[in-house]
N, C-alpha and C. Protein backbone atom coordinates (compact mmCIF):
# COMPACT_ATOMS: atom_id res chain seq x y z
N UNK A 1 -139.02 -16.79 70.65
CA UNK A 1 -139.74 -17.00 71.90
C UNK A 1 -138.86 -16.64 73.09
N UNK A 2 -139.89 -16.51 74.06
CA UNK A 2 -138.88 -15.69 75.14
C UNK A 2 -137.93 -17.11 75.71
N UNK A 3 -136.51 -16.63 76.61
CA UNK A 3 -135.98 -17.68 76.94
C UNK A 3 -136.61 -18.55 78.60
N UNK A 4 -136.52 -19.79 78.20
CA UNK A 4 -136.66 -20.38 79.35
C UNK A 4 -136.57 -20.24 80.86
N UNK A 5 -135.15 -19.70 80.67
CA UNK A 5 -134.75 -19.37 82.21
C UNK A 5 -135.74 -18.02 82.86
N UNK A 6 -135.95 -17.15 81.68
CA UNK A 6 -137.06 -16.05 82.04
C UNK A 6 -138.20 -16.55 81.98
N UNK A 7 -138.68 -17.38 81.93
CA UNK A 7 -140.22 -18.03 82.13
C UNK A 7 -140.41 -18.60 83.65
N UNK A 8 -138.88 -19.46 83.35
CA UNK A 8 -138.92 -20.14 85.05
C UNK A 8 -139.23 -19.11 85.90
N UNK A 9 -138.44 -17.52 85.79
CA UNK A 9 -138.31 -16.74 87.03
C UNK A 9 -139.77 -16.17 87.28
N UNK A 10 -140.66 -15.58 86.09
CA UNK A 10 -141.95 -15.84 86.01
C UNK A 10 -142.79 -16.52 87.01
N UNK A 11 -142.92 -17.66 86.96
CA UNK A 11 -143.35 -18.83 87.34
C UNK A 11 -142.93 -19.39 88.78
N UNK A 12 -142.07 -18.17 89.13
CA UNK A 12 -141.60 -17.92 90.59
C UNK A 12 -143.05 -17.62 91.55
N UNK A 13 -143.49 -16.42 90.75
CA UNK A 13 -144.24 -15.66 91.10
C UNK A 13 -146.03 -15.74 90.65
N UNK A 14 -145.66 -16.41 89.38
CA UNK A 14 -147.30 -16.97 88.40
C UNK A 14 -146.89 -18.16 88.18
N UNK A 15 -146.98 -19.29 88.72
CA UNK A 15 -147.10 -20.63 88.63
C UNK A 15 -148.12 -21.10 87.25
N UNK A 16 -147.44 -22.26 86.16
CA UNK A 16 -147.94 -22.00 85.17
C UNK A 16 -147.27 -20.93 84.10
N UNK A 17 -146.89 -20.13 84.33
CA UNK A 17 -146.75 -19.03 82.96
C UNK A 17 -145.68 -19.85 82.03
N UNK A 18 -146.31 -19.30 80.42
CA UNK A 18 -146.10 -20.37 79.58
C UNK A 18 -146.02 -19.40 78.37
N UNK A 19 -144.86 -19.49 77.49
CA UNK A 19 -145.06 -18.67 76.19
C UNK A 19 -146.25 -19.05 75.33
N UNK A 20 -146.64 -18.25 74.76
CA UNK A 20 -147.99 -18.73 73.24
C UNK A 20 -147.74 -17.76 72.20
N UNK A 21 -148.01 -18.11 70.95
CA UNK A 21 -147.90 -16.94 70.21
C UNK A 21 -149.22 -16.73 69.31
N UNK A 22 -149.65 -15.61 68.93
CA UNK A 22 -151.03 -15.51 68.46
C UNK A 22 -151.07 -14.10 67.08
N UNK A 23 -150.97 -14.73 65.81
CA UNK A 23 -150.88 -13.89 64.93
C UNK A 23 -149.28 -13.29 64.66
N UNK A 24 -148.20 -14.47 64.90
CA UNK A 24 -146.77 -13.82 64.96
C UNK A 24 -146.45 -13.36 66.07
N UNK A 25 -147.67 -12.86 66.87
CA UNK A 25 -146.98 -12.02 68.03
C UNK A 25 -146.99 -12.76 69.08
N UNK A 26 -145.76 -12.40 70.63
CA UNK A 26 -145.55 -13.48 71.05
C UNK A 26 -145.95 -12.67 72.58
N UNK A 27 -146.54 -13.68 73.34
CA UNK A 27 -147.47 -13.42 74.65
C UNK A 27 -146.45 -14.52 75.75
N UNK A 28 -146.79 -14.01 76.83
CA UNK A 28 -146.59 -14.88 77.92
C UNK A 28 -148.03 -14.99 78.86
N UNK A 29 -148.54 -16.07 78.78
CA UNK A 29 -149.63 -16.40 79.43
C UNK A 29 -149.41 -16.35 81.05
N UNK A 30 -150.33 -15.24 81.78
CA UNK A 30 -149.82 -15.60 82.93
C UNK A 30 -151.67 -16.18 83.52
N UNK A 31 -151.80 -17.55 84.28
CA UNK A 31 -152.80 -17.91 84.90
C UNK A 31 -153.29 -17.55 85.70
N UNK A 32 -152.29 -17.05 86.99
CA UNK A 32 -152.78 -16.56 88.11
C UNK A 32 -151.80 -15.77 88.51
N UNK A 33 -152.15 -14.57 88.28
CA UNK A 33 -151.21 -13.19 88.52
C UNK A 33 -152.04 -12.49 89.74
N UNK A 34 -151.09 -12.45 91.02
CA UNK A 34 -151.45 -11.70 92.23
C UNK A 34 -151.21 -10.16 92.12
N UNK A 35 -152.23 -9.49 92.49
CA UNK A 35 -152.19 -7.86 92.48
C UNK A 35 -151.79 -7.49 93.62
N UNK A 36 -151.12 -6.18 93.48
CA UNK A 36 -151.10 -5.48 95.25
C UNK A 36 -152.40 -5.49 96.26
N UNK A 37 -151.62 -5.43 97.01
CA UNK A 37 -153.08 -4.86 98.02
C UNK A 37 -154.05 -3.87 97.70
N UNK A 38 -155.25 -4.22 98.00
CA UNK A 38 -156.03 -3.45 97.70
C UNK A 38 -157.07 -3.45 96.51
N UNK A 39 -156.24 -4.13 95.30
CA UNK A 39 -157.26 -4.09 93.82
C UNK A 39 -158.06 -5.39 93.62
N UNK A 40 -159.07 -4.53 93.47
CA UNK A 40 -160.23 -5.56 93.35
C UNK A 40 -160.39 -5.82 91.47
N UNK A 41 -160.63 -7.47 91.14
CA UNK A 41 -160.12 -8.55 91.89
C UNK A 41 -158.33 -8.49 92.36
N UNK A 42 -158.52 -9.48 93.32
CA UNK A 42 -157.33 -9.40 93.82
C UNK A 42 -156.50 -10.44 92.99
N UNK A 43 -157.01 -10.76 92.13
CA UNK A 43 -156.37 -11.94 91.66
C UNK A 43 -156.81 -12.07 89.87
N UNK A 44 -155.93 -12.13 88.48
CA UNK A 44 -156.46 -11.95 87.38
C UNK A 44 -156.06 -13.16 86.39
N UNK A 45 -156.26 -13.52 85.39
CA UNK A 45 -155.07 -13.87 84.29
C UNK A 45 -154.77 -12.76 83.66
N UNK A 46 -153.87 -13.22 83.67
CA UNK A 46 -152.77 -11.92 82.42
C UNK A 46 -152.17 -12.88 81.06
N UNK A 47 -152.05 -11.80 80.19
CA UNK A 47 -151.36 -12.24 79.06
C UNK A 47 -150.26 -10.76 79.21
N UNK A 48 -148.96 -11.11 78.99
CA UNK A 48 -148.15 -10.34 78.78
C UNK A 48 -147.53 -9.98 77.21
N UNK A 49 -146.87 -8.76 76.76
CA UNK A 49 -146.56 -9.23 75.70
C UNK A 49 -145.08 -7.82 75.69
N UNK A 50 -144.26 -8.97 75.69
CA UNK A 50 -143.05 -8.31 75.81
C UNK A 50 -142.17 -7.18 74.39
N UNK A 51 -143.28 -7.22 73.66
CA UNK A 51 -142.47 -6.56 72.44
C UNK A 51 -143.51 -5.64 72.19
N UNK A 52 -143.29 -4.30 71.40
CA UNK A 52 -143.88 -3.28 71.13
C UNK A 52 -145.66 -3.91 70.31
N UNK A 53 -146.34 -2.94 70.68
CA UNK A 53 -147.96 -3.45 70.47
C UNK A 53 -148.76 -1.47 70.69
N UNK A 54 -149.20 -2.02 69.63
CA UNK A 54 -150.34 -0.35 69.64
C UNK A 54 -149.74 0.45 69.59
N UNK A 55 -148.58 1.01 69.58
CA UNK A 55 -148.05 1.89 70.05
C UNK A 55 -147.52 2.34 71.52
N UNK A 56 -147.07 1.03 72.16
CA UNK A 56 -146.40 0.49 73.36
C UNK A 56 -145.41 0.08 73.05
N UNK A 57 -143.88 0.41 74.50
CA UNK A 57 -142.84 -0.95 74.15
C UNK A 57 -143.29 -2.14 74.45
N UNK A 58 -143.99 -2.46 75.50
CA UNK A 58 -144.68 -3.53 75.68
C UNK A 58 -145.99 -3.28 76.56
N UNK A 59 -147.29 -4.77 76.72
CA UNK A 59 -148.56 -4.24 77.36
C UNK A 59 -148.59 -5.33 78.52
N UNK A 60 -149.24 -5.36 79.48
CA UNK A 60 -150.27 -6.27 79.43
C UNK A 60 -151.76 -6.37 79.51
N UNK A 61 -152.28 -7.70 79.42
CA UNK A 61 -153.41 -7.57 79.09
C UNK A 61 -153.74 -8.29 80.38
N UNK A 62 -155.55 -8.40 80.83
CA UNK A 62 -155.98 -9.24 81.83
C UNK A 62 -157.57 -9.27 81.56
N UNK A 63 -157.52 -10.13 82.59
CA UNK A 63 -158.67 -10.60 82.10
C UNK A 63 -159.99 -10.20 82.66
N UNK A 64 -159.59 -9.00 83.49
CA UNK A 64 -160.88 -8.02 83.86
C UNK A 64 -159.63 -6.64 84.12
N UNK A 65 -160.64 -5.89 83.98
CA UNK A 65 -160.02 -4.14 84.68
C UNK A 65 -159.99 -4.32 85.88
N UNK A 66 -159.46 -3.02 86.55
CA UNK A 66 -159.13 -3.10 88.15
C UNK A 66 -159.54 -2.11 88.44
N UNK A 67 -161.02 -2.52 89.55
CA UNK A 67 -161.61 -0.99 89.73
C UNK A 67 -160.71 -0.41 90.67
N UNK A 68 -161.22 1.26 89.70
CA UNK A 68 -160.56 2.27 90.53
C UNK A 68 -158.86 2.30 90.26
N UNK A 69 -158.42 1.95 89.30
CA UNK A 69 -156.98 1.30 89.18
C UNK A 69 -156.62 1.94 87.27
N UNK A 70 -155.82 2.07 86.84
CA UNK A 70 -155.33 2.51 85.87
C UNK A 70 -156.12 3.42 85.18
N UNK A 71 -155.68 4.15 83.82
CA UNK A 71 -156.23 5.05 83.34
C UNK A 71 -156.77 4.37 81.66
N UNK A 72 -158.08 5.15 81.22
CA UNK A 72 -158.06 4.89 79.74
C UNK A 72 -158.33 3.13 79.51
N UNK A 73 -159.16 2.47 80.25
CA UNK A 73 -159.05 0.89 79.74
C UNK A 73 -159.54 0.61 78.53
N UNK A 74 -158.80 0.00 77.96
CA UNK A 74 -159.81 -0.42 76.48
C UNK A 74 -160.09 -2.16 76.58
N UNK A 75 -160.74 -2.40 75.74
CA UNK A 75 -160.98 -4.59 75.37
C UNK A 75 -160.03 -4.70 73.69
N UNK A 76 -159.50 -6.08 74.13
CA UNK A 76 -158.80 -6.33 72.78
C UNK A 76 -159.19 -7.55 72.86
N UNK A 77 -159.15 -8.48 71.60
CA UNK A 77 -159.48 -9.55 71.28
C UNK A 77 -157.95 -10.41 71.06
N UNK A 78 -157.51 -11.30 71.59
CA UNK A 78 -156.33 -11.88 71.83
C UNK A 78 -156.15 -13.50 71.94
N UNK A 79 -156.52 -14.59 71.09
CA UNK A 79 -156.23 -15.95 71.17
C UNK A 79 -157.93 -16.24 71.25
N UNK A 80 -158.99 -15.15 70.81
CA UNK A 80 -160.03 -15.80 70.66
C UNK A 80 -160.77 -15.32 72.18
N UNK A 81 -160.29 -14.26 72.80
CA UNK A 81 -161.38 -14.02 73.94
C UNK A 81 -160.51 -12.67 74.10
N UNK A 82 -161.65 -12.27 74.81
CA UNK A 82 -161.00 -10.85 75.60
C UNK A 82 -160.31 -10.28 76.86
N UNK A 83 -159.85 -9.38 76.39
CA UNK A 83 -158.67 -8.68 77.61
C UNK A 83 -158.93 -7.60 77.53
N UNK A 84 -158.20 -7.38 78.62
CA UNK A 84 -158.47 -5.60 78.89
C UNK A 84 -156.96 -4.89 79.34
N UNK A 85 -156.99 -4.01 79.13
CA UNK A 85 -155.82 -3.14 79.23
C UNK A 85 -155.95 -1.71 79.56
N UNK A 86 -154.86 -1.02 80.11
CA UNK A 86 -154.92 0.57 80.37
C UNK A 86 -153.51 1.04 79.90
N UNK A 87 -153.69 2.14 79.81
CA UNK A 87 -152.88 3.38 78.94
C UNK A 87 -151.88 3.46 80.08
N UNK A 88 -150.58 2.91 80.24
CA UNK A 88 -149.16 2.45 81.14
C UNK A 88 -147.97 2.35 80.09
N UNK A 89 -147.49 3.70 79.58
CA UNK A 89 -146.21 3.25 79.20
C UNK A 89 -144.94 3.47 79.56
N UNK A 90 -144.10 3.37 79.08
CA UNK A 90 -142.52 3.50 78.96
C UNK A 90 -142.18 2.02 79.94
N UNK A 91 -142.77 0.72 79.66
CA UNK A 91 -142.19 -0.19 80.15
C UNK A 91 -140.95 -1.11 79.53
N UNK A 92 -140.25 -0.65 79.40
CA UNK A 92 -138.81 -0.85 78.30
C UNK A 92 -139.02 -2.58 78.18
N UNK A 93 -138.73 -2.89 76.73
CA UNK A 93 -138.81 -4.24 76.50
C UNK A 93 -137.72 -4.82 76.27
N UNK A 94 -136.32 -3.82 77.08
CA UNK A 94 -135.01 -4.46 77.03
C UNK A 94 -134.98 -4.94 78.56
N UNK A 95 -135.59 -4.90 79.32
CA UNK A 95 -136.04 -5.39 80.39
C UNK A 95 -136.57 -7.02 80.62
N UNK A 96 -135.53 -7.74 81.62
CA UNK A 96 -136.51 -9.17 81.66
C UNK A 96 -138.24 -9.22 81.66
N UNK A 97 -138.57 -10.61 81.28
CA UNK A 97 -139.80 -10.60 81.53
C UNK A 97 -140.21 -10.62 83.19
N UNK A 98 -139.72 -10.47 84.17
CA UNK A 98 -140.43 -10.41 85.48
C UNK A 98 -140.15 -8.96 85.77
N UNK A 99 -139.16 -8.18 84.95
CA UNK A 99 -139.28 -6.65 85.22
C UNK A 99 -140.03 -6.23 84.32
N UNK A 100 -140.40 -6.59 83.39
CA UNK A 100 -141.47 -6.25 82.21
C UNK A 100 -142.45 -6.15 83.31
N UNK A 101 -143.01 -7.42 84.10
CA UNK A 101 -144.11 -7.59 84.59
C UNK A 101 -144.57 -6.40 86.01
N UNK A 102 -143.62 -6.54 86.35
CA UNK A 102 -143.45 -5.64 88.05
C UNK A 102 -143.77 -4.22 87.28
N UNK A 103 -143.15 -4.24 86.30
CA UNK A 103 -143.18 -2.44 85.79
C UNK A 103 -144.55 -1.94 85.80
N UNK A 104 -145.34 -3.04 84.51
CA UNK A 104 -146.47 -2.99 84.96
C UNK A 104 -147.89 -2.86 85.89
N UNK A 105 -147.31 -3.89 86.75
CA UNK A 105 -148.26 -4.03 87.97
C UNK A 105 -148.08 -2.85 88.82
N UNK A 106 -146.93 -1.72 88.94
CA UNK A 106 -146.43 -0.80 89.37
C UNK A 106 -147.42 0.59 89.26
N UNK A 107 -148.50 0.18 87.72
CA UNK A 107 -149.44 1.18 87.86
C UNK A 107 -150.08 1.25 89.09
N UNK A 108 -150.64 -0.13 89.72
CA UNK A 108 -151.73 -0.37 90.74
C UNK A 108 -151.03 -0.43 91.83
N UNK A 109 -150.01 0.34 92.36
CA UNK A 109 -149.62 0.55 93.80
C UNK A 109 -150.41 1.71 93.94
């Protein structure tokens, strides 16, 4: 599981974020993850997942698409509900989890 002190720094920024693991694989729940300006919603849950997935170093997932915002979205089924995701890689998973996260969100600038 990821370490503590990287959850706290998380939780800087997503108040709440909390490791879970689902099928071996290990997620960081984020509750209320703020987007840049501009993407509608402005506001999502995320599930993060810091280790290689699909053929990713790492994804995340949320809990709606962002119109007008990433490429290729697909739905995955994840802890019993759905997420959504877009085609964003080379986010290195030797990277903390709050640069995991920024890398990400980096599509939607």
């Amino acid at each position: 599981m990821a370490e503590c002190a990287q959850i706290e720094e998380l939780q800087t920024i997503c108040p709440g974020a909390r490791a879970i693991s689902e099928g071996g694989q290990e997620f960081i729940h984020l509750p209320t993850l703020k987007l840049p300006p501009g993407c509608q919603p402005p506001e999502v849950e995320g599930l993060l997942c810091p280790t290689a997935r699909d053929g990713y170093a790492t994804r995340l997932f949320l809990s709606s698409p962002i119109a007008g915002k990433g490429n290729n979205w697909s739905l995955h089924h994840i802890a019993s509900r759905p997420w959504h995701t877009w085609s964003w890689k080379d986010v290195s998973a030797s990277q903390s989890l709050l640069q995991i996260l920024i890398g990400h969100i980096d599509a939607f600038r």
